[in-house]
C-alpha atoms as a PDB file:
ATOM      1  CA  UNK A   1    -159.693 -73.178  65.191  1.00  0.00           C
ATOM      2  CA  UNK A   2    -156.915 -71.065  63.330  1.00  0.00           C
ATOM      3  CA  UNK A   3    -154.712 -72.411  65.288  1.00  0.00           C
ATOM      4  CA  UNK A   4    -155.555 -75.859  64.441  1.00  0.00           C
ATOM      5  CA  UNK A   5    -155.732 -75.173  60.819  1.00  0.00           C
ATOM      6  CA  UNK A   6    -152.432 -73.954  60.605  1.00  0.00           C
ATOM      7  CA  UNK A   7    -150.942 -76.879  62.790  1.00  0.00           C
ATOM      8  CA  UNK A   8    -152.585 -78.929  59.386  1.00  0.00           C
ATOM      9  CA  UNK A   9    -150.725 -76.918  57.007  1.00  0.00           C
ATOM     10  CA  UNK A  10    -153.378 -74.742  55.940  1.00  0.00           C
ATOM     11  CA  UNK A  11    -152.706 -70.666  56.173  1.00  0.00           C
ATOM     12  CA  UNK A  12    -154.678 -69.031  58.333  1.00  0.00           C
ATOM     13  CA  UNK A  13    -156.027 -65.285  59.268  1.00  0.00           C
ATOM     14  CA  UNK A  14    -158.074 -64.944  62.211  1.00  0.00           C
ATOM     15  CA  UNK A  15    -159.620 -61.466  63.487  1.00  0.00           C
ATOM     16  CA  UNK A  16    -161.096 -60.318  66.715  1.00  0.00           C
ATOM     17  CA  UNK A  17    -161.037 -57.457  68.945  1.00  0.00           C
ATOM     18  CA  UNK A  18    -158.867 -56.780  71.217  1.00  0.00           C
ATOM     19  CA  UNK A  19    -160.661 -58.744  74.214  1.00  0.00           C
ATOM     20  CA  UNK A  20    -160.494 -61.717  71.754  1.00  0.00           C
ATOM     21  CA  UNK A  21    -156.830 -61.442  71.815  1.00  0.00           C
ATOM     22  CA  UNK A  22    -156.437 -61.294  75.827  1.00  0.00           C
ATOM     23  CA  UNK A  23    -158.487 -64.792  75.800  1.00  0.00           C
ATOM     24  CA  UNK A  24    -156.866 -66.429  72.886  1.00  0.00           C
ATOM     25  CA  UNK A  25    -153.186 -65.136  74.481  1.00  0.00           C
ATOM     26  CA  UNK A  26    -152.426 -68.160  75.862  1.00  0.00           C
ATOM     27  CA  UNK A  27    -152.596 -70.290  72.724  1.00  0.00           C
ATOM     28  CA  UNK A  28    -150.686 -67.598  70.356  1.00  0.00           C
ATOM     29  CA  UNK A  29    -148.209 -67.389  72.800  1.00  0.00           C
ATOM     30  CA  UNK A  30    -147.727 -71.381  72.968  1.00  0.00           C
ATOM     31  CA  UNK A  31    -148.024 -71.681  69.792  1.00  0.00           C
ATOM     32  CA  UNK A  32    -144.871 -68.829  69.061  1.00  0.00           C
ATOM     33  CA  UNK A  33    -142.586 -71.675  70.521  1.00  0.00           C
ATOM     34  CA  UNK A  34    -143.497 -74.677  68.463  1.00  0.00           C
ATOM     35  CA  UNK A  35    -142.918 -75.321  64.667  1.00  0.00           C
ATOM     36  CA  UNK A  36    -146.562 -74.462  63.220  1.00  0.00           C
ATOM     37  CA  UNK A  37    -146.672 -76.076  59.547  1.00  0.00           C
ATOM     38  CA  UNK A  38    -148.230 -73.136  57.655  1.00  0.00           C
ATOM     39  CA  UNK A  39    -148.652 -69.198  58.364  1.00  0.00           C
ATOM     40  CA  UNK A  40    -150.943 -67.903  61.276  1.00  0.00           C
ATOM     41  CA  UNK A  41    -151.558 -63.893  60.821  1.00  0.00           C
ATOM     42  CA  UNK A  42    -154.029 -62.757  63.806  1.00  0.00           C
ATOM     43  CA  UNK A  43    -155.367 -59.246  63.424  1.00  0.00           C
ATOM     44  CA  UNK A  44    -156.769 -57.252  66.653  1.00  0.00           C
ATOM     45  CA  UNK A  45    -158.366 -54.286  66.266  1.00  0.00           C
ATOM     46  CA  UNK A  46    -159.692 -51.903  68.836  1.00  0.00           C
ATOM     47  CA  UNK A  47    -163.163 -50.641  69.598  1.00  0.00           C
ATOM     48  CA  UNK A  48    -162.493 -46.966  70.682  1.00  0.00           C
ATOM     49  CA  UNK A  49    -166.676 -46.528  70.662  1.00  0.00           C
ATOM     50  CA  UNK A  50    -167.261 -48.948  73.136  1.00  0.00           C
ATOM     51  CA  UNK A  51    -169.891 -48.856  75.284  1.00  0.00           C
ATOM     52  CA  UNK A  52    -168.807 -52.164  77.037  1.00  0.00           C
ATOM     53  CA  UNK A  53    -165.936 -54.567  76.757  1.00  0.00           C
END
């Protein structure tokens, strides 16, 4: 959905953990090779206290 949004020109910040990131991978890494009409920031973060992930 961030993605979309910032294809519309809206600014976008989307957060997730780092298994988040492996799935949505393939659409960040598409999307770093076409023009994207506003800013996408994606923030992973780890989850060193995991008991599964």
């Amino acid at each position: 959905m961030a993605l979309e949004a910032a294809f519309g020109e809206a600014r976008t910040l989307v957060t997730m953990k780092h298994v988040g990131l492996t799935v949505a991978a393939d659409s960040l890494l598409t999307a770093a090779y076409t023009d994207l009409a506003a800013g996408l920031v994606a923030v992973s973060a780890d989850d060193s206290g995991m008991a599964s992930s």
